[in-house]
C-alpha atoms as a PDB file:
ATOM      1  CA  UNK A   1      16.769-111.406 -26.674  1.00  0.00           C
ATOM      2  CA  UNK A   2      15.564-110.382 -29.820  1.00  0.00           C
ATOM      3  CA  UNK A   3      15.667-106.534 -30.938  1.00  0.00           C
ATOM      4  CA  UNK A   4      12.942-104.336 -31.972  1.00  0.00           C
ATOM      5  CA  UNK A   5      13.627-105.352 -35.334  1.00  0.00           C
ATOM      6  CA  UNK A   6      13.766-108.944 -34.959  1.00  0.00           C
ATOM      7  CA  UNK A   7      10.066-108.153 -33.056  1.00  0.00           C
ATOM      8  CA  UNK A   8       8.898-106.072 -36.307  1.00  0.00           C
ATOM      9  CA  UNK A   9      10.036-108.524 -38.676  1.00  0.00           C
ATOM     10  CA  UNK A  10       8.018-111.438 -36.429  1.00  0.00           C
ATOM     11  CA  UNK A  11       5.035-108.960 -37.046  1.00  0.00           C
ATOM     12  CA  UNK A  12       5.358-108.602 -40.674  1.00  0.00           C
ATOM     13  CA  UNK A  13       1.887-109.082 -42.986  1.00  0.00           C
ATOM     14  CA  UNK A  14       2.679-111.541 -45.450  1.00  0.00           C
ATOM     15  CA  UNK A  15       1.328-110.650 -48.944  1.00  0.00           C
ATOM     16  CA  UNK A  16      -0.434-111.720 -52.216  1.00  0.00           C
ATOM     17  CA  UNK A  17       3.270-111.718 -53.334  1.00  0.00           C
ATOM     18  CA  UNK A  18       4.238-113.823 -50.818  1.00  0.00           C
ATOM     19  CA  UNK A  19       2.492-117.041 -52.530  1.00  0.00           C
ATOM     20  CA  UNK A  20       4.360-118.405 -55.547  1.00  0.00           C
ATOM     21  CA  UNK A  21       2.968-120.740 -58.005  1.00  0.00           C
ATOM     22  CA  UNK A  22       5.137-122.756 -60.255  1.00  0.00           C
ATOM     23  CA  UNK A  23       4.211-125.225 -63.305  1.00  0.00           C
ATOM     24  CA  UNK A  24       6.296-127.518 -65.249  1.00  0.00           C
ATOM     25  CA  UNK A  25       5.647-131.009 -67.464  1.00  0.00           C
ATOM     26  CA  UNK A  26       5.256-133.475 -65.794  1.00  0.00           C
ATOM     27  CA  UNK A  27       4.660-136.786 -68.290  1.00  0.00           C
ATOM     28  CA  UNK A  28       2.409-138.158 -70.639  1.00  0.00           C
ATOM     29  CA  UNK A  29      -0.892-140.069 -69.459  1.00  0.00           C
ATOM     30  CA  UNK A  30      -0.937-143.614 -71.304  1.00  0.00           C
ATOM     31  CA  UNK A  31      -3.221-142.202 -73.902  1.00  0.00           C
ATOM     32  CA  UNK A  32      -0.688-139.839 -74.855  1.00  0.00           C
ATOM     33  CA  UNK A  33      -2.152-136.325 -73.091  1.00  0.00           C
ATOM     34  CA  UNK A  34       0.559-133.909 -71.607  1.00  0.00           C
ATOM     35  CA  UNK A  35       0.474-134.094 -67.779  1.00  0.00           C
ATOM     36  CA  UNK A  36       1.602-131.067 -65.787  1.00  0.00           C
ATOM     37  CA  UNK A  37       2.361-130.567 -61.791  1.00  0.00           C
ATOM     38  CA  UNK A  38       1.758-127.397 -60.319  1.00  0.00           C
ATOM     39  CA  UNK A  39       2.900-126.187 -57.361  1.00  0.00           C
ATOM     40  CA  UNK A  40       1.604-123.434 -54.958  1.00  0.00           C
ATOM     41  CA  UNK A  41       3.225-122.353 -51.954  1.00  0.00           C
ATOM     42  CA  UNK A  42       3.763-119.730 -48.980  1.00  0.00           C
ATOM     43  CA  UNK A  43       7.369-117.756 -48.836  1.00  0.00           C
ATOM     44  CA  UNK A  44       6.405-115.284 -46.083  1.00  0.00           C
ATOM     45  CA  UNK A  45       8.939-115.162 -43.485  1.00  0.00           C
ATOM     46  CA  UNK A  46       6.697-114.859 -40.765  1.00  0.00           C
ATOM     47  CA  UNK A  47       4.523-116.979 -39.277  1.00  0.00           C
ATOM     48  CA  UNK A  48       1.452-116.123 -40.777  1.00  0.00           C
ATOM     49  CA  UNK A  49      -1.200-118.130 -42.977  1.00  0.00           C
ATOM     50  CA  UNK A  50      -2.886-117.009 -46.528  1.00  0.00           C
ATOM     51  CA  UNK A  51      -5.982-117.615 -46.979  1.00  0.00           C
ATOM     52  CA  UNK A  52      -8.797-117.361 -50.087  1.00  0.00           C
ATOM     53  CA  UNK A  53      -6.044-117.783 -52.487  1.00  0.00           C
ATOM     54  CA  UNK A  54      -7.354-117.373 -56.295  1.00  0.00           C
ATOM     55  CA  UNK A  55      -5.302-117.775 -59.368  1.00  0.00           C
ATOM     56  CA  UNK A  56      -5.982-116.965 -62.700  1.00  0.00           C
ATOM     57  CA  UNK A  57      -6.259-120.428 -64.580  1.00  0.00           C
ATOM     58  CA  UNK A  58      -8.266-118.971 -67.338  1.00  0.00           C
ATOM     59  CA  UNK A  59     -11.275-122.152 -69.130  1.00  0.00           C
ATOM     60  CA  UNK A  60      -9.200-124.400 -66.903  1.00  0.00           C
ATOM     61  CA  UNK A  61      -9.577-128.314 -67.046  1.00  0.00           C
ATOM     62  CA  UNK A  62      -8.218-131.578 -66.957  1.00  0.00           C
ATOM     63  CA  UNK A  63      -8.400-135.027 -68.338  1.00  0.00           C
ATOM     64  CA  UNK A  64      -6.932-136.166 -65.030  1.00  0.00           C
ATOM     65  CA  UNK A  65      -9.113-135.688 -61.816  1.00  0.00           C
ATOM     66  CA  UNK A  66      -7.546-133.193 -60.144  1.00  0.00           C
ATOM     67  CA  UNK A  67      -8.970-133.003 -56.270  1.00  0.00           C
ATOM     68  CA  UNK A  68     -11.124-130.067 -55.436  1.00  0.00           C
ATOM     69  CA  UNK A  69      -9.760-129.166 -52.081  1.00  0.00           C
ATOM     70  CA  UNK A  70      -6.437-128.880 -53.549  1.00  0.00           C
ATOM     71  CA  UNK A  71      -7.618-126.997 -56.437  1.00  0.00           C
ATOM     72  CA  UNK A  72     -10.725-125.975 -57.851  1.00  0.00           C
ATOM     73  CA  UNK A  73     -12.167-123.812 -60.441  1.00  0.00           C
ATOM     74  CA  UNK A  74     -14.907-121.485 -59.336  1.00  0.00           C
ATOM     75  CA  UNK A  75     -15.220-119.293 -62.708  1.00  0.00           C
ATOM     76  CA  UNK A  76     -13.742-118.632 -65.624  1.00  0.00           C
ATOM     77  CA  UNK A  77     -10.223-117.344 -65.091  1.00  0.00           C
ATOM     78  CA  UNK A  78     -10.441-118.311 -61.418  1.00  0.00           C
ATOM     79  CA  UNK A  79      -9.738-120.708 -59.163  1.00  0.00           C
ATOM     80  CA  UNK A  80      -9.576-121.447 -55.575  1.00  0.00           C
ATOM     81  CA  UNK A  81      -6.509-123.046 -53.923  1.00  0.00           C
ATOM     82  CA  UNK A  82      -7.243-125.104 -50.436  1.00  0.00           C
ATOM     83  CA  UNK A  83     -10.478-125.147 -50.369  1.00  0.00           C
ATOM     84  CA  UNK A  84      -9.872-121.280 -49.442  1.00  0.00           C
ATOM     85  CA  UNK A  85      -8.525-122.186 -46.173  1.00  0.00           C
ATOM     86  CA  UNK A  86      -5.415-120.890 -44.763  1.00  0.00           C
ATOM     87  CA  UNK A  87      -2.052-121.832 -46.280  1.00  0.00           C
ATOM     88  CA  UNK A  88       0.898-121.838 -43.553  1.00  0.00           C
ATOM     89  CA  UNK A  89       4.120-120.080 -43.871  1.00  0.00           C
ATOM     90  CA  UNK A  90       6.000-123.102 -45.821  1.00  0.00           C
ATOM     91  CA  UNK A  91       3.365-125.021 -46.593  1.00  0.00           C
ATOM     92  CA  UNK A  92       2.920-126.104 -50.203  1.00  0.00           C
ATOM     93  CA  UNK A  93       0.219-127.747 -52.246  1.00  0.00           C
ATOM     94  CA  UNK A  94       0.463-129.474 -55.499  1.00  0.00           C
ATOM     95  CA  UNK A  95      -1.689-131.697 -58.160  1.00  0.00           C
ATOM     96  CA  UNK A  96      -0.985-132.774 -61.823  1.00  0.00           C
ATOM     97  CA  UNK A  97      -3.411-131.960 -64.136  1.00  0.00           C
ATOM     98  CA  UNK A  98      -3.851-133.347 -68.125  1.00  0.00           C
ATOM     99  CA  UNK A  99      -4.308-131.203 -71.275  1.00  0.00           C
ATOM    100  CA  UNK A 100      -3.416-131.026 -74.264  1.00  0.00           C
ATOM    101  CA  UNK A 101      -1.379-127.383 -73.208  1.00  0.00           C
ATOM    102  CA  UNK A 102       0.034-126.169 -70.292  1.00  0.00           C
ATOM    103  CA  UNK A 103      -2.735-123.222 -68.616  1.00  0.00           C
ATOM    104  CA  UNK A 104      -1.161-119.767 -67.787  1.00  0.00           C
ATOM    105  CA  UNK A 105      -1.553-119.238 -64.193  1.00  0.00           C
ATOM    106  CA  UNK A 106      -0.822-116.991 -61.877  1.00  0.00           C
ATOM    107  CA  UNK A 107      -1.610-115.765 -58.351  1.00  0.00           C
ATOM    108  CA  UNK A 108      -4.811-113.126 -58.671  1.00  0.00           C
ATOM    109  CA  UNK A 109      -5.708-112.261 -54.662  1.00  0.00           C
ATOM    110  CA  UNK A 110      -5.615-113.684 -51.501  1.00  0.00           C
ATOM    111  CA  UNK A 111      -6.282-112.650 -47.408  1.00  0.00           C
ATOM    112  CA  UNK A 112      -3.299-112.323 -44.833  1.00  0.00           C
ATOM    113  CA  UNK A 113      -4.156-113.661 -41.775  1.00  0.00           C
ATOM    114  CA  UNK A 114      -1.927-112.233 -39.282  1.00  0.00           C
ATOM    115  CA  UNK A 115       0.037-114.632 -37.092  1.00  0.00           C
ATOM    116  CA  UNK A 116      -2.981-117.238 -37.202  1.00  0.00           C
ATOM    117  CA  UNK A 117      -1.158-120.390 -36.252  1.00  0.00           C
END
């Protein structure tokens, strides 16, 4: 039987901070334009999902098609992740993009949805 702990810890609110983004080279496209693969996903521990996630991805755009549901820039210096809908606890998204640099990103906002799945 679990404790009152184990009980809170089930309820925890996952976070902003709870959705990590990483980004790394990834290849060359045949026409010799740097590729890179980004990958965002959900760490909280509970079983929560995160939705309206936005990063910061600055003039962001690519050479390579990069699918809109996945990822999608909305405005300068922001972009949507999943379409907005709810990433699950472990659940992880990722596309390659083309440039000729690698975009700073990072996480900018998101909304907890408490124990939605």
């Amino acid at each position: 039987m679990p404790s009152s702990e184990d009980s809170y810890d089930y309820y925890k609110e996952c976070k902003t901070s709870d959705i990590g983004l990483a980004q790394s080279a990834a290849g060359t496209l045949p026409n010799g334009i740097p590729t890179f693969l980004v990958e965002i996903f959900n760490t909280c521990e509970s079983s929560c999902g995160i939705s309206d996630v936005h990063v910061s991805c600055g003039a962001f755009a690519s050479v390579k098609l990069v699918n809109p549901r996945v990822f999608q820039r909305v405005a300068v210096d922001d972009c949507l992740v999943n379409d907005g809908q709810p990433i699950r606890s472990g659940q992880a998204f990722s596309f390659v993009y083309a440039n000729s640099f690698m975009y700073p990103m990072k996480v900018k906002g998101a909304f907890n949805l408490l124990h939605a799945f």
